[in-house]
Protein backbone atom coordinates (compact mmCIF):
# COMPACT_ATOMS: atom_id res chain seq x y z
CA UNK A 1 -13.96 -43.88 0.66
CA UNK A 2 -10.49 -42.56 -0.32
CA UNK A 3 -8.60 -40.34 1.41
CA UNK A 4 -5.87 -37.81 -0.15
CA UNK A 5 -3.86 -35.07 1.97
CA UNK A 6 -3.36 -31.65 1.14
CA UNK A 7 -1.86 -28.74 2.33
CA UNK A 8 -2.48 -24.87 1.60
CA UNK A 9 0.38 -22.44 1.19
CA UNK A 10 0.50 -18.69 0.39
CA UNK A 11 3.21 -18.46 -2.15
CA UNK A 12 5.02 -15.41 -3.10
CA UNK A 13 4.74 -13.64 0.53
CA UNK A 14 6.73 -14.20 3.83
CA UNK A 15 3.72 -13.42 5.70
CA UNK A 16 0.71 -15.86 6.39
CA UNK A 17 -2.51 -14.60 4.84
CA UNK A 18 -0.79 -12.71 2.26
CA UNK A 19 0.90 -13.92 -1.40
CA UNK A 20 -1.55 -15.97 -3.26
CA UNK A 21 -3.01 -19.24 -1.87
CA UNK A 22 -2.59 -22.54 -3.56
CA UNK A 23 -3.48 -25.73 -2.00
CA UNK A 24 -1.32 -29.13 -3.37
CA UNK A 25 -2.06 -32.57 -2.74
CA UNK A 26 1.33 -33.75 -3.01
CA UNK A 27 0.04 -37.82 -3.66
CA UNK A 28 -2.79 -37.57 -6.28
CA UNK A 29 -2.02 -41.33 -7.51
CA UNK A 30 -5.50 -42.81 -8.82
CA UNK A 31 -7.16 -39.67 -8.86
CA UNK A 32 -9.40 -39.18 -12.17
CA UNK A 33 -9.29 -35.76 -14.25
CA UNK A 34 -12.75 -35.52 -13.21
CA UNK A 35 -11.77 -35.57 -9.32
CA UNK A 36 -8.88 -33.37 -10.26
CA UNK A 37 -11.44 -30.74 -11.37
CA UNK A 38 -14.04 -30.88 -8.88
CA UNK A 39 -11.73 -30.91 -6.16
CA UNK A 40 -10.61 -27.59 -7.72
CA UNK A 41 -13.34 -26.00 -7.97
CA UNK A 42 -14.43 -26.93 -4.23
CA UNK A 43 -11.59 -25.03 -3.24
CA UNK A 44 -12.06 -22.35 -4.91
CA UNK A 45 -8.66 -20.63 -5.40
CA UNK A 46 -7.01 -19.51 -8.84
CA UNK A 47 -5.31 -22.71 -8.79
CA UNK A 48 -4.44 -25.97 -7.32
CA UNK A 49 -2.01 -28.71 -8.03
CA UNK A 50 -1.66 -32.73 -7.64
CA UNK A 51 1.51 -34.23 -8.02
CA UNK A 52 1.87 -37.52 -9.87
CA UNK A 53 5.24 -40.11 -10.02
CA UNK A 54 6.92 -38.98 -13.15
CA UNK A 55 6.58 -40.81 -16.73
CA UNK A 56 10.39 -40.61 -15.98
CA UNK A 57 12.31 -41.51 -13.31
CA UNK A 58 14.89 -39.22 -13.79
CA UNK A 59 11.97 -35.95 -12.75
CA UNK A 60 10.74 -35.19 -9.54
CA UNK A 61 6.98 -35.69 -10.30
CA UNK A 62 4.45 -35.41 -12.80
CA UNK A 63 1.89 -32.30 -11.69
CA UNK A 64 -1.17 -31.07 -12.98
CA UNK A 65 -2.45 -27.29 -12.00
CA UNK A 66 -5.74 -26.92 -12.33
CA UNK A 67 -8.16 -23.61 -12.12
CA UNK A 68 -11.78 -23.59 -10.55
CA UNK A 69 -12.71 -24.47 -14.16
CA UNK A 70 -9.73 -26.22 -16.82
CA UNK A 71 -6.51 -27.68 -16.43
CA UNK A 72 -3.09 -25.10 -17.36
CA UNK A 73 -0.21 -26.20 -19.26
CA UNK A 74 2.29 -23.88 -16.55
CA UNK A 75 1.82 -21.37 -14.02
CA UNK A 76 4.27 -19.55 -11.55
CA UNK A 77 2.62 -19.67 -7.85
CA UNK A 78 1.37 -23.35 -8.49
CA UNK A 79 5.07 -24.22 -8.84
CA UNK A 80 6.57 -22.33 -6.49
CA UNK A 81 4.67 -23.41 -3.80
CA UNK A 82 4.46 -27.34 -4.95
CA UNK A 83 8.40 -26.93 -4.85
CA UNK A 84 8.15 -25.69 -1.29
CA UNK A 85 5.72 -28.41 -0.28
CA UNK A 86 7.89 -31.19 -1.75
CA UNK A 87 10.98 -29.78 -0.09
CA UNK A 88 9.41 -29.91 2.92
CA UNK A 89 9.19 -33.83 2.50
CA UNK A 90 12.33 -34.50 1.86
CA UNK A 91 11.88 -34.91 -2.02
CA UNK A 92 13.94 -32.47 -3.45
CA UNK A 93 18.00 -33.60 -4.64
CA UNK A 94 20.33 -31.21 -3.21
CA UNK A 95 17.84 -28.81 -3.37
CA UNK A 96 16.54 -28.75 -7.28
CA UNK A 97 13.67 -30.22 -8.25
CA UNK A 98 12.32 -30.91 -11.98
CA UNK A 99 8.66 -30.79 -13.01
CA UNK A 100 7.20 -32.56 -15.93
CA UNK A 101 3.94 -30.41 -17.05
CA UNK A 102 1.68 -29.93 -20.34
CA UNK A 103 4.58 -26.75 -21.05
CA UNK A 104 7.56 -28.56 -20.96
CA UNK A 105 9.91 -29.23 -17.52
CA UNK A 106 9.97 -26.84 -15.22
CA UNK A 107 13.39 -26.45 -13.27
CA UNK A 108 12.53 -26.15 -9.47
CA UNK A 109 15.67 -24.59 -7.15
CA UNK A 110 14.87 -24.46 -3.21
CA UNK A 111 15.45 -21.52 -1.35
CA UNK A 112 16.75 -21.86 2.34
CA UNK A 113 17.31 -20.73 5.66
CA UNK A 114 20.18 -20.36 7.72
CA UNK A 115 18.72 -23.80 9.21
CA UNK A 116 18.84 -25.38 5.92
CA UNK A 117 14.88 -25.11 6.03
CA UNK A 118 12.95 -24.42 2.57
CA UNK A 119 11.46 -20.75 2.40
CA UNK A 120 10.88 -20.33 -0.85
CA UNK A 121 11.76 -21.04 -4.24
CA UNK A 122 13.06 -19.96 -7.36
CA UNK A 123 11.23 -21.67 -10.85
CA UNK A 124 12.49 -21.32 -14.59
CA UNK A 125 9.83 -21.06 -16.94
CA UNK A 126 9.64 -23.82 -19.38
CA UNK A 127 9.92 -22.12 -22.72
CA UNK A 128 11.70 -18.78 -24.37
CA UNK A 129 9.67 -16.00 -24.77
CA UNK A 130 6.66 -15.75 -27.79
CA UNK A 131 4.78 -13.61 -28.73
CA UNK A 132 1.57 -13.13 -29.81
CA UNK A 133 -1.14 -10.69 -31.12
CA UNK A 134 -1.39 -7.38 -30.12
CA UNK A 135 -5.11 -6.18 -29.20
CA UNK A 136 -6.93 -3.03 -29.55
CA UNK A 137 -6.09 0.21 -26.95
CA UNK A 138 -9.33 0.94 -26.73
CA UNK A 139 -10.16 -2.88 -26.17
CA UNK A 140 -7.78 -3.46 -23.25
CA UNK A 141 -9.13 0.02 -21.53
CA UNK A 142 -12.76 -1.31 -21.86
CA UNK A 143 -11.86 -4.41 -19.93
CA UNK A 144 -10.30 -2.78 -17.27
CA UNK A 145 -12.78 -0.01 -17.16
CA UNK A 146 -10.12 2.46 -17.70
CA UNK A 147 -9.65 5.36 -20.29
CA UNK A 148 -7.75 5.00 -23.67
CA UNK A 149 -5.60 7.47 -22.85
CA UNK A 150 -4.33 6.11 -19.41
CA UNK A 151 -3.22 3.03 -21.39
CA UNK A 152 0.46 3.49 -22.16
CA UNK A 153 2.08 2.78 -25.43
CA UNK A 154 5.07 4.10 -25.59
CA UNK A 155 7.88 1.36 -24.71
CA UNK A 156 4.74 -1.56 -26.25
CA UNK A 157 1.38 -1.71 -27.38
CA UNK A 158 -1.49 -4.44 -25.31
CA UNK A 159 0.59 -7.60 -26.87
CA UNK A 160 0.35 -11.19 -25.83
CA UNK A 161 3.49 -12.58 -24.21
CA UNK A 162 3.97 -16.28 -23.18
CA UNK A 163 6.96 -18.19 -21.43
CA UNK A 164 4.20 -21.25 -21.12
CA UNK A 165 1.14 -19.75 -20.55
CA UNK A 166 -0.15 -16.43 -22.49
CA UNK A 167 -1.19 -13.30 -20.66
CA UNK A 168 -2.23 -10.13 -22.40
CA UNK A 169 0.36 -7.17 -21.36
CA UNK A 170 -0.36 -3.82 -20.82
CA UNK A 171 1.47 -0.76 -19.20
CA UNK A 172 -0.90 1.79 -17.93
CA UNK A 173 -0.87 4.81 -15.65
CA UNK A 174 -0.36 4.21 -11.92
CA UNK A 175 -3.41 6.36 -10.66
CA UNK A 176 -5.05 4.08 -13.26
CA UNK A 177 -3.86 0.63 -11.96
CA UNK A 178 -5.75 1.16 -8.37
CA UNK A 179 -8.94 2.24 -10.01
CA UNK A 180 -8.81 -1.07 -12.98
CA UNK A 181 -11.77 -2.99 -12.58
CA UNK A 182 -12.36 -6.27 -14.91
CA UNK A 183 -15.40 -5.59 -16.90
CA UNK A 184 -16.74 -9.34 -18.05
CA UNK A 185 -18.55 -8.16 -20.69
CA UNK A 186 -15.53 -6.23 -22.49
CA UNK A 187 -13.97 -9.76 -21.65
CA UNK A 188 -16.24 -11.78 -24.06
CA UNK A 189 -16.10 -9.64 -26.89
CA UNK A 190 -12.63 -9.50 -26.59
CA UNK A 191 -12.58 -13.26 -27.04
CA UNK A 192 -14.89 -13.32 -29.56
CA UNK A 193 -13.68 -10.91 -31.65
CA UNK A 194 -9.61 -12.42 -31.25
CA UNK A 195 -9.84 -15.85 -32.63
CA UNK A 196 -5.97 -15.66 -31.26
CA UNK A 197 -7.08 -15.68 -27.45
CA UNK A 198 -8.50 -18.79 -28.33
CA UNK A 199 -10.98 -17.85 -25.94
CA UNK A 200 -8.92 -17.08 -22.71
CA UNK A 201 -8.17 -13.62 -21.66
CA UNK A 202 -5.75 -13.16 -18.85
CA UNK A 203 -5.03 -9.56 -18.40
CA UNK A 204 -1.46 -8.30 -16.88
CA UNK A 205 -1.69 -4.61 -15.93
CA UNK A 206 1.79 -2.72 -14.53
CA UNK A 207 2.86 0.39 -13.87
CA UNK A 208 6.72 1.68 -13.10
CA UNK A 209 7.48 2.52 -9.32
CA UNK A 210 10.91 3.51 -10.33
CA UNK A 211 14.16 1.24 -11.61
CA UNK A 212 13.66 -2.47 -11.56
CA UNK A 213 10.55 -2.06 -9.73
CA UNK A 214 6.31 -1.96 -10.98
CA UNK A 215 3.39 -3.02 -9.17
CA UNK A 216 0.91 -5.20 -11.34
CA UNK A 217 -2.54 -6.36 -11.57
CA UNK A 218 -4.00 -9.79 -13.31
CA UNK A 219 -7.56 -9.88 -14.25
CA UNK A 220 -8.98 -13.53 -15.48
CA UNK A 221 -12.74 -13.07 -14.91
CA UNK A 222 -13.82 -15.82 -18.05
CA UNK A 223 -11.79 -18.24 -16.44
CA UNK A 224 -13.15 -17.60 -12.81
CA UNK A 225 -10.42 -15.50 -11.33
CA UNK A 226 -11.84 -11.69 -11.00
CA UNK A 227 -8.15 -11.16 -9.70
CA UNK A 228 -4.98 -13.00 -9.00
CA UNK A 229 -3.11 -12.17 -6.24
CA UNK A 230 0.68 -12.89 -7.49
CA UNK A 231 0.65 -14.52 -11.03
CA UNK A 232 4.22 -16.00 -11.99
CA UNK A 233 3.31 -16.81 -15.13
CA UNK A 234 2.51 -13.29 -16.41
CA UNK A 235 5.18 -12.00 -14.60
CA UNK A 236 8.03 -14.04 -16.12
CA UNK A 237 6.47 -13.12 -19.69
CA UNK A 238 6.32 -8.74 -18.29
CA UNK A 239 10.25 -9.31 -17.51
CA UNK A 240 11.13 -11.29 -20.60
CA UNK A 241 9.01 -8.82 -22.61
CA UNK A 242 10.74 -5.58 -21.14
CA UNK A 243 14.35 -6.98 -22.09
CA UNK A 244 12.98 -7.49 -25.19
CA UNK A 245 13.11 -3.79 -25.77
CA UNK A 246 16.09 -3.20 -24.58
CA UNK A 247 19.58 -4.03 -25.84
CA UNK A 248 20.58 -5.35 -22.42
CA UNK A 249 21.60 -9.21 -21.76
CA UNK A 250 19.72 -9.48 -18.61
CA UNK A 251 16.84 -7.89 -16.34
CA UNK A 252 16.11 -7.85 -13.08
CA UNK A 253 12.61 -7.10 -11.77
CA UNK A 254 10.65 -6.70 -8.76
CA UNK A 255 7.11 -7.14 -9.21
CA UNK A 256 4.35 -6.04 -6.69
CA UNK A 257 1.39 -7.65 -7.12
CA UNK A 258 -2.07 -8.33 -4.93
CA UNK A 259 -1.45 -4.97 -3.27
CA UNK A 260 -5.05 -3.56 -3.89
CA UNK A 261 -6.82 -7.26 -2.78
CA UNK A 262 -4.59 -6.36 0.74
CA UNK A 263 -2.93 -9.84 -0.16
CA UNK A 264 1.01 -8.22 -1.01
CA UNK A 265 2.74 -10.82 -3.06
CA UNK A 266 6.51 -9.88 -4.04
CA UNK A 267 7.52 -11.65 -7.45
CA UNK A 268 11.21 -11.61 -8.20
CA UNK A 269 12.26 -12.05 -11.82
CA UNK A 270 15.32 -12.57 -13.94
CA UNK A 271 15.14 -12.43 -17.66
CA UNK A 272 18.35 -13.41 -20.04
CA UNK A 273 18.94 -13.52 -23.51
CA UNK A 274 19.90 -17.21 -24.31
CA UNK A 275 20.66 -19.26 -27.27
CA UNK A 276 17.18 -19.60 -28.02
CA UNK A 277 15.53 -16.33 -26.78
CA UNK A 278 15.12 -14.82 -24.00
CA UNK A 279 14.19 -17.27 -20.86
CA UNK A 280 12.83 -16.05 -17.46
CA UNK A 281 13.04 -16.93 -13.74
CA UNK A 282 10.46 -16.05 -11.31
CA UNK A 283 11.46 -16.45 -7.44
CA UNK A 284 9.38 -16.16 -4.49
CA UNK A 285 8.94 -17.14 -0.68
CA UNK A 286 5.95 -19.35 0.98
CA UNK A 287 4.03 -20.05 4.34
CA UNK A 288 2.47 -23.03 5.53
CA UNK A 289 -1.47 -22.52 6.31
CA UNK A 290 -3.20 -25.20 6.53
CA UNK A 291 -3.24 -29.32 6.11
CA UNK A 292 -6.09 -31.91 6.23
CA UNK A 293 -7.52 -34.94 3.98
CA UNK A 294 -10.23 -34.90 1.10
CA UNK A 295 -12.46 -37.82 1.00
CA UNK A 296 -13.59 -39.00 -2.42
């Protein structure tokens, strides 16, 4: 029997039992992909990570974030709290930490305490922004069970944005965030009909609470998550996205998220035109919850 420690966080949230949970086994040496999966799946969360040495030594670590049901190239929470784990150890250089990942490497800096302790930390997404196809109003309203009409399209219509992983983004009423509900079949003929999606549909629904502020929603239901509590990766792309339409060289964004699950994540992002697009940063705090082994 093999043994392999783990520990669960919730990331984005300075509060245990809020934020979204991840659990990271921060030594997954001689695990299989297979193993990787089912372990995974067993615990059931939108995603967790095992960390690997790097292919090179000048990285932090090789990790792998896996769903309940396939492996992603990036994602936001799985970072931020794998950086928060890792600092904890002791394995982060003067408090940066770099990832290598399916995406591209993801740049990991810690977030402290007057103590010097890690809290939190802030993650740069591994590519500029893309993106991708726009869908159908009426489409995005029948998956979240909302009315055309409460789907805005004024600033952008439902488009697919990516900074490493693509999310569908949509701006709809606030009245109409509360009430969204992911309807699974609108899901799969979204996917069927959008050879694009390539046959995942990750939803990102906001709404504006007033300057530099929304609250979102992410709905994943093919994939195994009804909703996501705090979603990085969508919420880089929404801030990239929204500077996109502007003429301004940076934006700053709060992002509410996992309000309506009563899990209240706080997402901070930074979006900045570059040399070669616009790039995002998505920051966040963590709590320890709990530790044990897996035996395989």
């Amino acid at each position: 029997m093999r043994r392999y420690s783990f520990v669960t966080v919730d990331v984005f949230t300075n509060q245990r039992f809020g934020g979204n949970p991840l659990a990271v086994f921060p030594d997954a040496s001689g695990m299989s992909d297979a193993e990787m999966q089912s372990l995974a799946a067993e615990f059931n969360l939108s995603e967790t990570t095992f960390v690997l040495p790097p292919d090179d030594p000048a990285n932090t670590a090789r990790v792998r974030i896996f769903t309940r049901t396939t492996e992603m190239p990036f994602a936001g929470h799985p970072n931020v709290g794998t950086g928060y784990v890792l600092a904890q150890q002791g394995r982060d250089k003067n408090g940066k930490l770099l990832f290598e990942e399916l995406a591209g490497l993801v740049e990991i800096e810690i977030q402290r305490n007057e103590s010097g302790g890690p809290v939190g930390a802030t993650i740069a997404a591994p590519q500029p922004l893309s993106l991708g196809v726009e869908l159908p109003v009426e489409e995005i309203a029948a998956c979240a069970g909302l009315k055309t009409d409460e789907v805005i399209v004024q600033s952008h219509r439902p488009i697919q944005a990516s900074l490493g992983n693509p999310f569908v983004i949509a701006e709809v009423e606030a009245a109409a965030l509360k009430r969204a509900a992911p309807d699974i079949a609108a899901f799969r003929k979204s996917v069927t009909r959008e050879s694009a999606l390539k046959g995942r549909l990750g939803l990102y629904l906001y709404a504006h609470e007033g300057e530099g502020r929304v609250q979102a929603r992410m709905f994943a239901p093919l994939g195994g998550t009804f909703e996501d509590a705090a979603t990085g990766s969508a919420a880089g792309p929404l801030g990239a996205l929204l500077l996109s339409l502007s003429s301004d060289a940076e934006k700053r964004l709060d992002i509410r998220q996992g309000v309506v699950m009563g899990r209240p994540s706080l997402l901070q992002v930074v979006a900045r035109r570059g040399a070669d697009g616009i790039r995002a940063t998505i920051a966040g705090q963590c709590v320890p919850v709990l530790r044990g082994e897996a035996e395989l």
